[in-house]
C-alpha atoms as a PDB file:
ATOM      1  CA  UNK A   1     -46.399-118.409  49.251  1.00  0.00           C
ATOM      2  CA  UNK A   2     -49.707-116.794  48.921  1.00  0.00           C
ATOM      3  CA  UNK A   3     -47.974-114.544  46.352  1.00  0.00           C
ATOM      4  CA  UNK A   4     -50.577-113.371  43.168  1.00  0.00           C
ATOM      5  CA  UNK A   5     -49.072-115.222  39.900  1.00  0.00           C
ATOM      6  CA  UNK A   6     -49.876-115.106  36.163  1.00  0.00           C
ATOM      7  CA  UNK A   7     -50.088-117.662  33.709  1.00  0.00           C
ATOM      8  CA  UNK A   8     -46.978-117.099  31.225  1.00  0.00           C
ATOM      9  CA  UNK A   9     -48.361-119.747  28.978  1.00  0.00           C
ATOM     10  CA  UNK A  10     -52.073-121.001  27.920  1.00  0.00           C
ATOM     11  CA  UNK A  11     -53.073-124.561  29.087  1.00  0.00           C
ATOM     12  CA  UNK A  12     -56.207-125.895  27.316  1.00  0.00           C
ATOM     13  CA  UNK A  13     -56.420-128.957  29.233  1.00  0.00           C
ATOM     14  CA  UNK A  14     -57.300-126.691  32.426  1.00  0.00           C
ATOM     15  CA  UNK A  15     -58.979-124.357  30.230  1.00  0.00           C
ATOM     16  CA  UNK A  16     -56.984-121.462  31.611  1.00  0.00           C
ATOM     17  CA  UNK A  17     -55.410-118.708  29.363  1.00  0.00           C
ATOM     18  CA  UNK A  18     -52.286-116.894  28.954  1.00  0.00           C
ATOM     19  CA  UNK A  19     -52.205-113.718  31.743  1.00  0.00           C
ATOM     20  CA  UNK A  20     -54.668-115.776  33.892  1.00  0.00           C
ATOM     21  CA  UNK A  21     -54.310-115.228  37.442  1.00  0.00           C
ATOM     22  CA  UNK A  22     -54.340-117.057  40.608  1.00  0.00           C
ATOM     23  CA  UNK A  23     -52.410-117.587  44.004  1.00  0.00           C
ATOM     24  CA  UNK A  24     -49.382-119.930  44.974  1.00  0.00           C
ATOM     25  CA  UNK A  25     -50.273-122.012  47.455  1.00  0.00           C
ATOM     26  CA  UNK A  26     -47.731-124.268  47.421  1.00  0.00           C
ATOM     27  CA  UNK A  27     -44.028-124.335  46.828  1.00  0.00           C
ATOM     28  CA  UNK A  28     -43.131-127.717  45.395  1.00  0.00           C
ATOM     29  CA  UNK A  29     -39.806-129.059  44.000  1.00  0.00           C
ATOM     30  CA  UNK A  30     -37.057-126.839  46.205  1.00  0.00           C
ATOM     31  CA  UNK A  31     -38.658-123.973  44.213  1.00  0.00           C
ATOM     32  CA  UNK A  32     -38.486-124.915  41.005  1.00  0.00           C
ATOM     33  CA  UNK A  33     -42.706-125.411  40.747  1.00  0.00           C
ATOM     34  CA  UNK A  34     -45.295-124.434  42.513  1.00  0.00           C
ATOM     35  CA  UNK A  35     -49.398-124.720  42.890  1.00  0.00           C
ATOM     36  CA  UNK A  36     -51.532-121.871  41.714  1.00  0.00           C
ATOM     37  CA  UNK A  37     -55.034-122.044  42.869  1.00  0.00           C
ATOM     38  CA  UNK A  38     -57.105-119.571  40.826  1.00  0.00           C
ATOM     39  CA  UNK A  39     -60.573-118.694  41.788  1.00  0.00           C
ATOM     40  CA  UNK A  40     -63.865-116.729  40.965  1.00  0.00           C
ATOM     41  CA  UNK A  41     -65.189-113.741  42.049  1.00  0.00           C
ATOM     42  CA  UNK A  42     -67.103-115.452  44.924  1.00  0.00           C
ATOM     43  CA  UNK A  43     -63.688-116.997  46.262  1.00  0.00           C
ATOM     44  CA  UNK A  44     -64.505-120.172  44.660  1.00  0.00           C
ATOM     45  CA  UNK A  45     -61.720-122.125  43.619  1.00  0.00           C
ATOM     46  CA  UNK A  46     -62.156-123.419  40.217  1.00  0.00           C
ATOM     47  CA  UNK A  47     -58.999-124.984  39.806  1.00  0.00           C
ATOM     48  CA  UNK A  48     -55.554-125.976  40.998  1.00  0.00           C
ATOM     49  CA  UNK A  49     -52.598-126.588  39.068  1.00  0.00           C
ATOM     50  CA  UNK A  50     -48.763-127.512  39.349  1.00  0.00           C
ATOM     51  CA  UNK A  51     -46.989-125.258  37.570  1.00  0.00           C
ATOM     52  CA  UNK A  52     -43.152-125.191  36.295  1.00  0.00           C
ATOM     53  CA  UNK A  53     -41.506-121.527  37.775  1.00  0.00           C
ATOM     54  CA  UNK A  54     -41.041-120.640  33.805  1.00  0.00           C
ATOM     55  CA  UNK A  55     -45.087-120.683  33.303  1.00  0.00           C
ATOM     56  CA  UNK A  56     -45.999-118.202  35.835  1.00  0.00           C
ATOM     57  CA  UNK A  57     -44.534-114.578  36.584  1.00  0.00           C
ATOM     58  CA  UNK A  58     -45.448-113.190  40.038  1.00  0.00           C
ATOM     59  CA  UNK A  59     -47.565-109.986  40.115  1.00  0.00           C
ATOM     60  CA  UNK A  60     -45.735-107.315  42.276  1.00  0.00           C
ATOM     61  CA  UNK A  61     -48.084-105.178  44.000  1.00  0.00           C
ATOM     62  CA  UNK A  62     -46.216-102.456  45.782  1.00  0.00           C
ATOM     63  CA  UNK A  63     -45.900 -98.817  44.450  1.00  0.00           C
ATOM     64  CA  UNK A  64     -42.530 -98.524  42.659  1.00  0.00           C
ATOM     65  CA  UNK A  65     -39.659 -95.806  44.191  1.00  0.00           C
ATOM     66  CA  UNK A  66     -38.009 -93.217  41.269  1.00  0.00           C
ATOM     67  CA  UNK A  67     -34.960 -95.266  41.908  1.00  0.00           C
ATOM     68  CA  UNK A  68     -36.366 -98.650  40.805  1.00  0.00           C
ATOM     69  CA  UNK A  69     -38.070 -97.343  37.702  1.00  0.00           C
ATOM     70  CA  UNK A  70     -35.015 -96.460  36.437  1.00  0.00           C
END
């Protein structure tokens, strides 16, 4: 949870696009979905959405190692 996610796929009826990005609030489903909250600049959330684990990828901040680039 609390992870950074992006949108695999476009969903027009959220009017959210492909590589959007939000946060996982909530695991749903044993795993298999989860809610993404995405929000604006201001911290505003502007919308909240279940999503299937094959329409998100989660965003991997930390610095990669020569080992794991190979």
């Amino acid at each position: 949870m609390l992870n950074v996610a992006a949108l695999t796929v476009a969903l027009s009826q959220y009017n959210v696009r492909r590589g959007q990005v939000g946060t996982i609030v909530e695991i749903l489903a044993s795993g298999t979905a989860f809610e993404v909250e995405s929000s604006d600049r201001n911290g505003r959330i502007y919308e909240s959405i279940k999503l299937r684990s094959e329409q998100i990828i989660v965003l991997d901040f930390k610095l990669a190692t020569a080992e794991q680039t190979l």
